[in-house]
C-alpha atoms as a PDB file:
ATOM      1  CA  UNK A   1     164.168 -71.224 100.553  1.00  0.00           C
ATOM      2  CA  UNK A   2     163.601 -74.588 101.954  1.00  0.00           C
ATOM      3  CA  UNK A   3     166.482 -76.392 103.950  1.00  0.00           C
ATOM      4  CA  UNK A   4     167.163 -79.943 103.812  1.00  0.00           C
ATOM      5  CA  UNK A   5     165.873 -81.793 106.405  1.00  0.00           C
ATOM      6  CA  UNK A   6     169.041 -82.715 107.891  1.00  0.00           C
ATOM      7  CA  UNK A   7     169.511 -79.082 108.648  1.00  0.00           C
ATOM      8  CA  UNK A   8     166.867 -78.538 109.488  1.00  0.00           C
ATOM      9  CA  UNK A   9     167.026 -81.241 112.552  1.00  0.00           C
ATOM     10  CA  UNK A  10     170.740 -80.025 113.249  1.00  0.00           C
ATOM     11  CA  UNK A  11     169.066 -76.080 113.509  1.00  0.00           C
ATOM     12  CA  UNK A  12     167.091 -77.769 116.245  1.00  0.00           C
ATOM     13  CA  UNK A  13     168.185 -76.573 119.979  1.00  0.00           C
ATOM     14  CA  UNK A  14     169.377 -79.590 122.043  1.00  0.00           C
ATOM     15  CA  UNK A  15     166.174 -79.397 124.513  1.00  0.00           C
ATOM     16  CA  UNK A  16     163.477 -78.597 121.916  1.00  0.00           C
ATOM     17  CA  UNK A  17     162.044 -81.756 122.825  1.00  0.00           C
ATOM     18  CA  UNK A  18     160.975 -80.631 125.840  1.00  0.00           C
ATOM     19  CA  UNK A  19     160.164 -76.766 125.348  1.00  0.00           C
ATOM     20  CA  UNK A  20     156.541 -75.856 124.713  1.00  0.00           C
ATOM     21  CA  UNK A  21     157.083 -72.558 122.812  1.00  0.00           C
ATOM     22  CA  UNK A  22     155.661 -71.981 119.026  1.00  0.00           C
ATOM     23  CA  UNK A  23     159.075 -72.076 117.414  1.00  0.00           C
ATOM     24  CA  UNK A  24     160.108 -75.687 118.918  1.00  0.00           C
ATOM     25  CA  UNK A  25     156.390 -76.890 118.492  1.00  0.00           C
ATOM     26  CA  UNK A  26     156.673 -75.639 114.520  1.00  0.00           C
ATOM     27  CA  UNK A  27     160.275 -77.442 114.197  1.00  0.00           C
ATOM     28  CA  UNK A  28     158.785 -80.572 115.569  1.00  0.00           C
ATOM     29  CA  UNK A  29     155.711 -80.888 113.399  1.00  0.00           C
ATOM     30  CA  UNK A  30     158.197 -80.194 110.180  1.00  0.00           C
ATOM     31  CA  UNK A  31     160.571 -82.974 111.321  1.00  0.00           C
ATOM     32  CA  UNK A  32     157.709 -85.435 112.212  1.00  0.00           C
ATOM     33  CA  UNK A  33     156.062 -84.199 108.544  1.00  0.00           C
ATOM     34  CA  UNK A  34     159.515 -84.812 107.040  1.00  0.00           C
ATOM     35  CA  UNK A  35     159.454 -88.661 108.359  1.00  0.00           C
ATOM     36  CA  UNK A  36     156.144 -88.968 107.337  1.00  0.00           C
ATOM     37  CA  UNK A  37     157.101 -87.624 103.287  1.00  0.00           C
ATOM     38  CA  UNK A  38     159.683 -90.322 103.686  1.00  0.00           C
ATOM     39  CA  UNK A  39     157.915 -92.995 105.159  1.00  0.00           C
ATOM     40  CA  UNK A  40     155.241 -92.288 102.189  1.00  0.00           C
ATOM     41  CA  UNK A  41     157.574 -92.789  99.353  1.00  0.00           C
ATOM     42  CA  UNK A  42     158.962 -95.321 101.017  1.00  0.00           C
ATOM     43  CA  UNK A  43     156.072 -97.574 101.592  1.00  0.00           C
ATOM     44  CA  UNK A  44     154.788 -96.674  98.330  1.00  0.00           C
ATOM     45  CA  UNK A  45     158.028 -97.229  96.277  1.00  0.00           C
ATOM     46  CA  UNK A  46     157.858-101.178  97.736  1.00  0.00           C
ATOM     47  CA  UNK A  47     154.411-101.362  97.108  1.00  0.00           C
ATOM     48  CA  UNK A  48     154.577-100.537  93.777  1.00  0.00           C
ATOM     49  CA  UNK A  49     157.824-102.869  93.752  1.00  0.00           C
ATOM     50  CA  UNK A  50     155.479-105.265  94.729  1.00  0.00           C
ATOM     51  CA  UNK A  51     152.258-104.905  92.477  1.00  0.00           C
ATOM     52  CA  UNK A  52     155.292-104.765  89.544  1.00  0.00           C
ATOM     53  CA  UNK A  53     156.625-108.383  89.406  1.00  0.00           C
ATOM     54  CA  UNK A  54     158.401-108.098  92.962  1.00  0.00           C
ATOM     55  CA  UNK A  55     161.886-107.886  91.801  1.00  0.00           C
ATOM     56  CA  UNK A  56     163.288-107.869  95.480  1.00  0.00           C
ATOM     57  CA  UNK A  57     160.964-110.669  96.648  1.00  0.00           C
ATOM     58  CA  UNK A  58     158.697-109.174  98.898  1.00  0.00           C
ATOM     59  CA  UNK A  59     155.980-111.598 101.079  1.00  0.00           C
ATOM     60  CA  UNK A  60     153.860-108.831 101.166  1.00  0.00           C
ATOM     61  CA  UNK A  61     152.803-105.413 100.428  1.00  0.00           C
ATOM     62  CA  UNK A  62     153.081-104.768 103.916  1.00  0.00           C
ATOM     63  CA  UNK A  63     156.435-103.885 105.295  1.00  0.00           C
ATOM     64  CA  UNK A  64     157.651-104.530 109.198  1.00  0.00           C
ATOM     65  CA  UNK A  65     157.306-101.717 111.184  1.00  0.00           C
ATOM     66  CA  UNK A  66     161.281-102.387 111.919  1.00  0.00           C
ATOM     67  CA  UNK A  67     162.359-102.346 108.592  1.00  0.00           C
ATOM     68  CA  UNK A  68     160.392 -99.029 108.327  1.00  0.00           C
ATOM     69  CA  UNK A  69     161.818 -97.822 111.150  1.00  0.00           C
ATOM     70  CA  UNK A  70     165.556 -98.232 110.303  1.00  0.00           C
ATOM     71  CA  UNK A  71     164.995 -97.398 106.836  1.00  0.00           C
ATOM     72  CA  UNK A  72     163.246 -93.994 107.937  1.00  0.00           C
ATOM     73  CA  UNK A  73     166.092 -93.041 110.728  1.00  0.00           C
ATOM     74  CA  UNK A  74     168.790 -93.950 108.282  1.00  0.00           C
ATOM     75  CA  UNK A  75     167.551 -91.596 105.479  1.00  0.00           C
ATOM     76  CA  UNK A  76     166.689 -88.566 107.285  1.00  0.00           C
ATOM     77  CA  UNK A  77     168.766 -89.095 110.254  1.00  0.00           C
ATOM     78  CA  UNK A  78     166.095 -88.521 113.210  1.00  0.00           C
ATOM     79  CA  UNK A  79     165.575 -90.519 116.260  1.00  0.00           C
ATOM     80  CA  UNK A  80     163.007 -93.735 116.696  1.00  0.00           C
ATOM     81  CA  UNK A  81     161.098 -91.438 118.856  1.00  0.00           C
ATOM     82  CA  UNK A  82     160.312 -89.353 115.731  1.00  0.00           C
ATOM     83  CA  UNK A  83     159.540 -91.881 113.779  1.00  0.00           C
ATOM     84  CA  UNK A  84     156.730 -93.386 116.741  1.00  0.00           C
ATOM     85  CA  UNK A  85     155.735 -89.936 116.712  1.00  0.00           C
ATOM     86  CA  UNK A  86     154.723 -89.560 113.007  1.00  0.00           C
ATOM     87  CA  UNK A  87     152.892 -93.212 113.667  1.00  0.00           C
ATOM     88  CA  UNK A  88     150.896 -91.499 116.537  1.00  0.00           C
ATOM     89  CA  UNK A  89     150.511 -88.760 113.971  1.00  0.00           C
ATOM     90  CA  UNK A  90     148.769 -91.413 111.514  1.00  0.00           C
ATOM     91  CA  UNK A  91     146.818 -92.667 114.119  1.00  0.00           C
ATOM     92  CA  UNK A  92     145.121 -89.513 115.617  1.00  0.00           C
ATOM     93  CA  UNK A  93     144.806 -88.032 112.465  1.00  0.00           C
ATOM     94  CA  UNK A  94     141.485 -88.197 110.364  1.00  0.00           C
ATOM     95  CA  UNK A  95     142.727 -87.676 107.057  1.00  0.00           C
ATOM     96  CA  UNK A  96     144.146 -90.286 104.859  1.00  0.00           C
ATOM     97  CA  UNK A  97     147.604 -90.058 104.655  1.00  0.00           C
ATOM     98  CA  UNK A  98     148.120 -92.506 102.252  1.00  0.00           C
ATOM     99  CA  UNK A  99     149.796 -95.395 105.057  1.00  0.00           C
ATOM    100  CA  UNK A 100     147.950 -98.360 106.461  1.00  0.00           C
ATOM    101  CA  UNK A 101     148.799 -99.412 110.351  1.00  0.00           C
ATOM    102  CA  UNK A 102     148.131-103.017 110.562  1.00  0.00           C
ATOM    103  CA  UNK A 103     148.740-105.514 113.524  1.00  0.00           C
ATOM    104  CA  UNK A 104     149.471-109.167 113.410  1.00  0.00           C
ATOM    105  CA  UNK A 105     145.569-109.786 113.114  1.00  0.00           C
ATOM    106  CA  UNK A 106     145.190-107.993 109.332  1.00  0.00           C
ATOM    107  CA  UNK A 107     141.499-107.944 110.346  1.00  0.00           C
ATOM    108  CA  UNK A 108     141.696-105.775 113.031  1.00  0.00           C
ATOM    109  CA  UNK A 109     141.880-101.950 113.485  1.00  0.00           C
ATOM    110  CA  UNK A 110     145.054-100.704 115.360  1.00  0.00           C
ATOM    111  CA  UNK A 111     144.372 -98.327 118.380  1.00  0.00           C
ATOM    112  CA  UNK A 112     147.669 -97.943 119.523  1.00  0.00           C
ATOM    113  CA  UNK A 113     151.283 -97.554 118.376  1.00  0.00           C
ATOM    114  CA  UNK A 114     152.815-100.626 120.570  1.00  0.00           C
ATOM    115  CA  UNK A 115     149.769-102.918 118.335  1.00  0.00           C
ATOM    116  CA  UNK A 116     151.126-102.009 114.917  1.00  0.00           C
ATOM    117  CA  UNK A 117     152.668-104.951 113.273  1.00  0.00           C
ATOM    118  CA  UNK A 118     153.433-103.457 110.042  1.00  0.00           C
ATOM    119  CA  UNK A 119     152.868-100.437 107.174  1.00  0.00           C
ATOM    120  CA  UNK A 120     151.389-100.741 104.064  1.00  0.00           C
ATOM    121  CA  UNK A 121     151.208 -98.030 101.430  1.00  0.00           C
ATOM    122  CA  UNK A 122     147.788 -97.016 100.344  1.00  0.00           C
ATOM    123  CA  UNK A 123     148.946 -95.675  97.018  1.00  0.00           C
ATOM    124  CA  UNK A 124     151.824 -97.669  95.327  1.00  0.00           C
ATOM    125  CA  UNK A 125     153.978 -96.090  93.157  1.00  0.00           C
ATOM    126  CA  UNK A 126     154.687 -97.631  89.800  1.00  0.00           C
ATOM    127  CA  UNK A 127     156.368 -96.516  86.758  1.00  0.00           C
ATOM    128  CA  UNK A 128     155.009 -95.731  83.561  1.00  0.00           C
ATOM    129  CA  UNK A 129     155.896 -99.487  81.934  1.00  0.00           C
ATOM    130  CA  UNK A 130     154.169-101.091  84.746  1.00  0.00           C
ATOM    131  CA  UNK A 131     151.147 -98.903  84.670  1.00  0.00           C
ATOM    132  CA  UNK A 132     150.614 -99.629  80.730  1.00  0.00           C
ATOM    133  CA  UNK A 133     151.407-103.487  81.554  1.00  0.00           C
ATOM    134  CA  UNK A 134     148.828-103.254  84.279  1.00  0.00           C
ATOM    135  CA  UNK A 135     146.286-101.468  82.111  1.00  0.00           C
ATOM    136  CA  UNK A 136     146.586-103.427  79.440  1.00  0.00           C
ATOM    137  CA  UNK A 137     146.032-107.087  81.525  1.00  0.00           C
ATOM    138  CA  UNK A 138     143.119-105.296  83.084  1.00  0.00           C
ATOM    139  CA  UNK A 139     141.600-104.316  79.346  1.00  0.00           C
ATOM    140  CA  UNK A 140     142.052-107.981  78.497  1.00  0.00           C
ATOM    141  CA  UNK A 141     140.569-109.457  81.285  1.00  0.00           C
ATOM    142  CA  UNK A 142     137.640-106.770  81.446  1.00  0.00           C
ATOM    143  CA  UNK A 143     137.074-107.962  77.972  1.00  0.00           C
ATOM    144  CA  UNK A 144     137.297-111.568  78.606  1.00  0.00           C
ATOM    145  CA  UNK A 145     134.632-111.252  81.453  1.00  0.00           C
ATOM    146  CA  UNK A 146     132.529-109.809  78.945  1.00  0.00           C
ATOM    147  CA  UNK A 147     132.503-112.233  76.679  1.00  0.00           C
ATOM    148  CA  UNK A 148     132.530-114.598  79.244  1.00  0.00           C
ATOM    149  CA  UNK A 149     129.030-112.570  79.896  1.00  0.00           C
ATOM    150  CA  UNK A 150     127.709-112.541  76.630  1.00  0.00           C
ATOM    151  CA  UNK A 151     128.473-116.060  75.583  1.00  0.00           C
ATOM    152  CA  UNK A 152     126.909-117.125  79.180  1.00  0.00           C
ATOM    153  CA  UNK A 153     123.810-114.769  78.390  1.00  0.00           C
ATOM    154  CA  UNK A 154     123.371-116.150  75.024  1.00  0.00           C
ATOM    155  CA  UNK A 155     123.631-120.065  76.619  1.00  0.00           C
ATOM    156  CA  UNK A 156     120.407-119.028  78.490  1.00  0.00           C
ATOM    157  CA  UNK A 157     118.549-117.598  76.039  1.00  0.00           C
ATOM    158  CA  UNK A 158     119.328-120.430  73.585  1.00  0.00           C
ATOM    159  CA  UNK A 159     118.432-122.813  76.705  1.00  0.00           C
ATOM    160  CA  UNK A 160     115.535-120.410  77.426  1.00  0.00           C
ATOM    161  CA  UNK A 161     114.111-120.958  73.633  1.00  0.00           C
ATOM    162  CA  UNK A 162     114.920-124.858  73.973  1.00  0.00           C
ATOM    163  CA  UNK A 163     112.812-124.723  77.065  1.00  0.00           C
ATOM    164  CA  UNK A 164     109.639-123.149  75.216  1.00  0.00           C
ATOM    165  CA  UNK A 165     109.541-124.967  72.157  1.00  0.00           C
ATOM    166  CA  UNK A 166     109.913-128.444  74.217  1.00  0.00           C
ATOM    167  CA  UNK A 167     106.761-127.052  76.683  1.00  0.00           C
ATOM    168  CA  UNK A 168     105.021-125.917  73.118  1.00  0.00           C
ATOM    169  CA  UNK A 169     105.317-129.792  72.038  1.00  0.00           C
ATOM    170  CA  UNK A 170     104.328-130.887  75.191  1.00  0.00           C
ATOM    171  CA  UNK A 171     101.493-129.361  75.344  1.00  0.00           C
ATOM    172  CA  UNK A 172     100.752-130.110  72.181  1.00  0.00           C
ATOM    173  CA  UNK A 173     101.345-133.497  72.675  1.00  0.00           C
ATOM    174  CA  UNK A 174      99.161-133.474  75.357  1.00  0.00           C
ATOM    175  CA  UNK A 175      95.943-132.435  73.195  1.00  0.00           C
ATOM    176  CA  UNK A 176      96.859-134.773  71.111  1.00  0.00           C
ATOM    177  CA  UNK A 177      96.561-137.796  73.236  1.00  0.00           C
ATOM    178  CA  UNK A 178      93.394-136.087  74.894  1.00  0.00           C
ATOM    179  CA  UNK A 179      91.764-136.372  71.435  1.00  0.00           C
ATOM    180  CA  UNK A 180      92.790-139.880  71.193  1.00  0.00           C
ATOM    181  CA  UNK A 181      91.603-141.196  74.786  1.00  0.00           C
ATOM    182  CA  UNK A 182      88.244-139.125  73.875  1.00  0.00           C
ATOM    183  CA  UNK A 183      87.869-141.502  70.883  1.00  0.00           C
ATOM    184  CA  UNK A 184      88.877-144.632  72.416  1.00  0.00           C
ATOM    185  CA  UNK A 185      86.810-144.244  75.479  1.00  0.00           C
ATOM    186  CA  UNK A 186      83.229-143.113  73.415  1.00  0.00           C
ATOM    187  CA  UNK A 187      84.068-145.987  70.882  1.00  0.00           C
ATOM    188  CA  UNK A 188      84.338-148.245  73.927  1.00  0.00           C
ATOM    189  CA  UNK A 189      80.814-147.318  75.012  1.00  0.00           C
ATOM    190  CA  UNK A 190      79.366-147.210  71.553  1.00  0.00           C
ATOM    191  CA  UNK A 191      80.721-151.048  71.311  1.00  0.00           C
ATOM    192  CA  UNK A 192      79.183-151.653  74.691  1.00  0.00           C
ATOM    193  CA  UNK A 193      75.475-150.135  73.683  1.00  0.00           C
ATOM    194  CA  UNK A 194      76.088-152.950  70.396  1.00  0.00           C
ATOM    195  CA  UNK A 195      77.058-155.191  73.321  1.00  0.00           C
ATOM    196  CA  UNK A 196      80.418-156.121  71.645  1.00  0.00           C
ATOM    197  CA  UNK A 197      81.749-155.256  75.148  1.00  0.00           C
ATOM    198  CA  UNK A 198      81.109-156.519  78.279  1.00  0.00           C
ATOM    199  CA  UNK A 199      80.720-153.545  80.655  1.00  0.00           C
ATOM    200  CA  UNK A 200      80.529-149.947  79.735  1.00  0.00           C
ATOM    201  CA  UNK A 201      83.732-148.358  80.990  1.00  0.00           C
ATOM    202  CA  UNK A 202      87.314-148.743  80.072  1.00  0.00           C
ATOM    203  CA  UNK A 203      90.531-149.167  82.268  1.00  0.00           C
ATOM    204  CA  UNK A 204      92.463-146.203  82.438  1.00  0.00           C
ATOM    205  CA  UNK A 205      95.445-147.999  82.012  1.00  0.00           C
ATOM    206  CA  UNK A 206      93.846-150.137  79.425  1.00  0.00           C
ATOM    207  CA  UNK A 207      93.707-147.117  77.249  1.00  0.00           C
ATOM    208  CA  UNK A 208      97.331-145.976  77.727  1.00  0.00           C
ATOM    209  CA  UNK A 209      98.650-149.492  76.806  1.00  0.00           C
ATOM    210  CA  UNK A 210      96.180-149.304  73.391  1.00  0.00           C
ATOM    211  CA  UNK A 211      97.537-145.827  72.799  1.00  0.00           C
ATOM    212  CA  UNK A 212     101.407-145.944  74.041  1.00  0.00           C
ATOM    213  CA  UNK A 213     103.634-148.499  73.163  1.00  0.00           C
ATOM    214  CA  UNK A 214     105.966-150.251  76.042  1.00  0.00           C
ATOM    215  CA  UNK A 215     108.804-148.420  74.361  1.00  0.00           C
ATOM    216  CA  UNK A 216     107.054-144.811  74.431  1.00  0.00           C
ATOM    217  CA  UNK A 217     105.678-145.244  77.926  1.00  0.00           C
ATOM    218  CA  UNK A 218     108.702-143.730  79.732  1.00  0.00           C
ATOM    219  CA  UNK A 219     109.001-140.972  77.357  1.00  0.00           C
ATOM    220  CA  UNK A 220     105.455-140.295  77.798  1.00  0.00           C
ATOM    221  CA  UNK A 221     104.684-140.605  80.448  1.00  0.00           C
ATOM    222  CA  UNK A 222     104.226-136.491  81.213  1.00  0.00           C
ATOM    223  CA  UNK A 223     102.149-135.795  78.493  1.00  0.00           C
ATOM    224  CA  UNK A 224      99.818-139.005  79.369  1.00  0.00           C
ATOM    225  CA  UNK A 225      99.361-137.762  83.444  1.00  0.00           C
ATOM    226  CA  UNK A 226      99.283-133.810  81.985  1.00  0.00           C
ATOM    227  CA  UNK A 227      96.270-135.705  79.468  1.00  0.00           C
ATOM    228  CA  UNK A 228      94.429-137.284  82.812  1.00  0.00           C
ATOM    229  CA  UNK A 229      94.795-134.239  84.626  1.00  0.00           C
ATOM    230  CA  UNK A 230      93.506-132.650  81.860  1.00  0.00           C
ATOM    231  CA  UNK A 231      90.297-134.331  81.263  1.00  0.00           C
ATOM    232  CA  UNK A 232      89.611-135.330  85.271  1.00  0.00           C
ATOM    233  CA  UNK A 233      89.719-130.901  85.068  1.00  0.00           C
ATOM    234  CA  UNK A 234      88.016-129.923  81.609  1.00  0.00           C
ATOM    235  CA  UNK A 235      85.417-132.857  79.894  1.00  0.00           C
ATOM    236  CA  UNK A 236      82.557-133.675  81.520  1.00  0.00           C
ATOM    237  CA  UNK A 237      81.547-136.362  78.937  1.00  0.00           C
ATOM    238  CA  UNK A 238      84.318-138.818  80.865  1.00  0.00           C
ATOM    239  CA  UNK A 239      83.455-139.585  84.263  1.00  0.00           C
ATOM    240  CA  UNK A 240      86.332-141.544  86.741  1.00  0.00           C
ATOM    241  CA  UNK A 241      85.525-144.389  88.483  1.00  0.00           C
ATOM    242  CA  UNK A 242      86.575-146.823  90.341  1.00  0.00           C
ATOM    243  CA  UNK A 243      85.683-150.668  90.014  1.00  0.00           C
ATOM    244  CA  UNK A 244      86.566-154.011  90.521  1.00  0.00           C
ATOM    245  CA  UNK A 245      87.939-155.788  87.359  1.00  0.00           C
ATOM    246  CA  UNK A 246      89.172-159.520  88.062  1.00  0.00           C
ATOM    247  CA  UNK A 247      89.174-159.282  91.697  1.00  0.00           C
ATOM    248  CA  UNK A 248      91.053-155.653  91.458  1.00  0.00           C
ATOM    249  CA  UNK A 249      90.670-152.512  92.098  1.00  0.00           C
ATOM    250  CA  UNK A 250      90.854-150.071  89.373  1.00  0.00           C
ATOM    251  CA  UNK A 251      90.213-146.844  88.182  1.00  0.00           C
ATOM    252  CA  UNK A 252      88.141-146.748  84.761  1.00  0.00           C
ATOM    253  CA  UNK A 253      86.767-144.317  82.326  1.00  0.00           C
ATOM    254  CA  UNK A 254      82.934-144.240  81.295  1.00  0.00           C
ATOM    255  CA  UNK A 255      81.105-142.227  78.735  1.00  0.00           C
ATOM    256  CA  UNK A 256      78.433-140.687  80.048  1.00  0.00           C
ATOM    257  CA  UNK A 257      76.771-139.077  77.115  1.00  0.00           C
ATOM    258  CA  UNK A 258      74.612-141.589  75.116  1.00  0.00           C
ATOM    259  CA  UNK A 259      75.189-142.197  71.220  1.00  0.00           C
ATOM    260  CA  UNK A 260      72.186-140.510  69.911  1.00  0.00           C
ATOM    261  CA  UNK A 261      73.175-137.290  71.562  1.00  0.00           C
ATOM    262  CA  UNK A 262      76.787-137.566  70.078  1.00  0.00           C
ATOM    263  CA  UNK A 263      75.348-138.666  66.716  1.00  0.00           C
ATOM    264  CA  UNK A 264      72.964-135.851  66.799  1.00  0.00           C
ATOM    265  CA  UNK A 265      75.778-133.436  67.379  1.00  0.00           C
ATOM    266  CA  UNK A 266      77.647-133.885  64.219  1.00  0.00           C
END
């Protein structure tokens, strides 16, 4: 048979408090167990108050350690000094009981009973509506953030492809215009050997402005420096130099294989 804990406190003799013997030591755990029970329903009966659209307009899940305090005493009748006892209780235990002791600095742990500011319930306790509510917003969202995944995922890949296709025409590109500054640079030097030109190179930028017009230039102008790169790396039948054209410097492109070899080759 278990007696209610008012009884239970009033069974109590008047000097338990200070007796050391098994039976007072037993009655004093149950009544500081007892405050605890109802300091745990309490706290989480306003958390879950709280977490379930806050109908008595709580700041925070976190309730004053006065309004604990009185709430506590008035229920189950003990003294404060029961109540700071079942907070020392919390403290030097190393279970979890379910309550949070927090100070005024939320960041910080509490080491003593004087620091704690207020209680928070570990585990609120919400009813069944507010549970299906809550599960249900949580479905929706979870599924919102994953198609907020997938549609982020397929922007990448699509970008991804973009990306590869526009590097697959630049490069491309790029042999394209090698090809062409191949033929404009041994025609050069073929006109030169017929002496229909004066000197046997070609300015570099002579060649772009035959190939590129003013209005391509800009959009270009990667594949024509990937093209120079390319053949200052990979032909050896175009050599870069530099000379002096009209009282400027200037880098130039010569053939260096003569016509008869070329016209031998094909």
């Amino acid at each position: 048979l278990t007696l209610p804990f008012s009884l239970v406190v009033n069974l109590l003799p008047v000097d338990c408090d200070k007796r050391t013997d098994d039976f007072c030591q037993a009655k004093q755990k149950d009544v500081v167990m007892n405050v605890l029970h109802e300091l745990y329903n309490y706290l989480s009966v306003q958390a879950g108050n709280f977490e379930c659209g806050n109908p008595e307009n709580l700041k925070s899940k976190c309730i004053w350690v006065s309004e604990a305090k009185d709430h506590v005493v008035n229920i189950t009748g003990s003294s404060p000094q029961k109540f700071e006892a079942a907070l020392h209780w919390i403290l030097n235990s190393n279970k979890d009981l379910g309550i949070w002791l927090k100070g005024k600095d939320l960041s910080e742990q509490v080491t003593k009973v004087e620091e704690v500011f207020c209680l928070e319930s570990a585990h609120p306790q919400m009813g069944l509506g507010c549970r299906f509510r809550r599960a249900v917003v949580t479905a929706i969202m979870n599924l919102f953030l994953f198609f907020c995944c997938l549609i982020t995922l397929w922007g990448i890949l699509l970008f991804l492809k973009y990306r590869w296709r526009k590097m697959e025409e630049e490069e491309q590109a790029m042999y394209e215009m090698v090809k062409k500054i191949i033929a404009v640079v041994q025609d050069h030097y073929k006109e030169w050997e017929r002496n229909l030109e004066r000197y046997p190179y070609v300015g570099i930028f002579h060649v772009r402005d035959s190939l590129i017009p003013p209005q391509s230039r800009k959009k270009m102008k990667r594949v024509w420096e990937r093209a120079v790169d390319f053949l200052a790396s990979n032909e050896s039948r175009i050599q870069t130099e530099s000379h002096r054209v009209a009282g400027e410097d200037m880098l130039v492109w010569r053939w260096t294989q003569p016509s008869y070899v070329s016209d031998s080759e094909h």
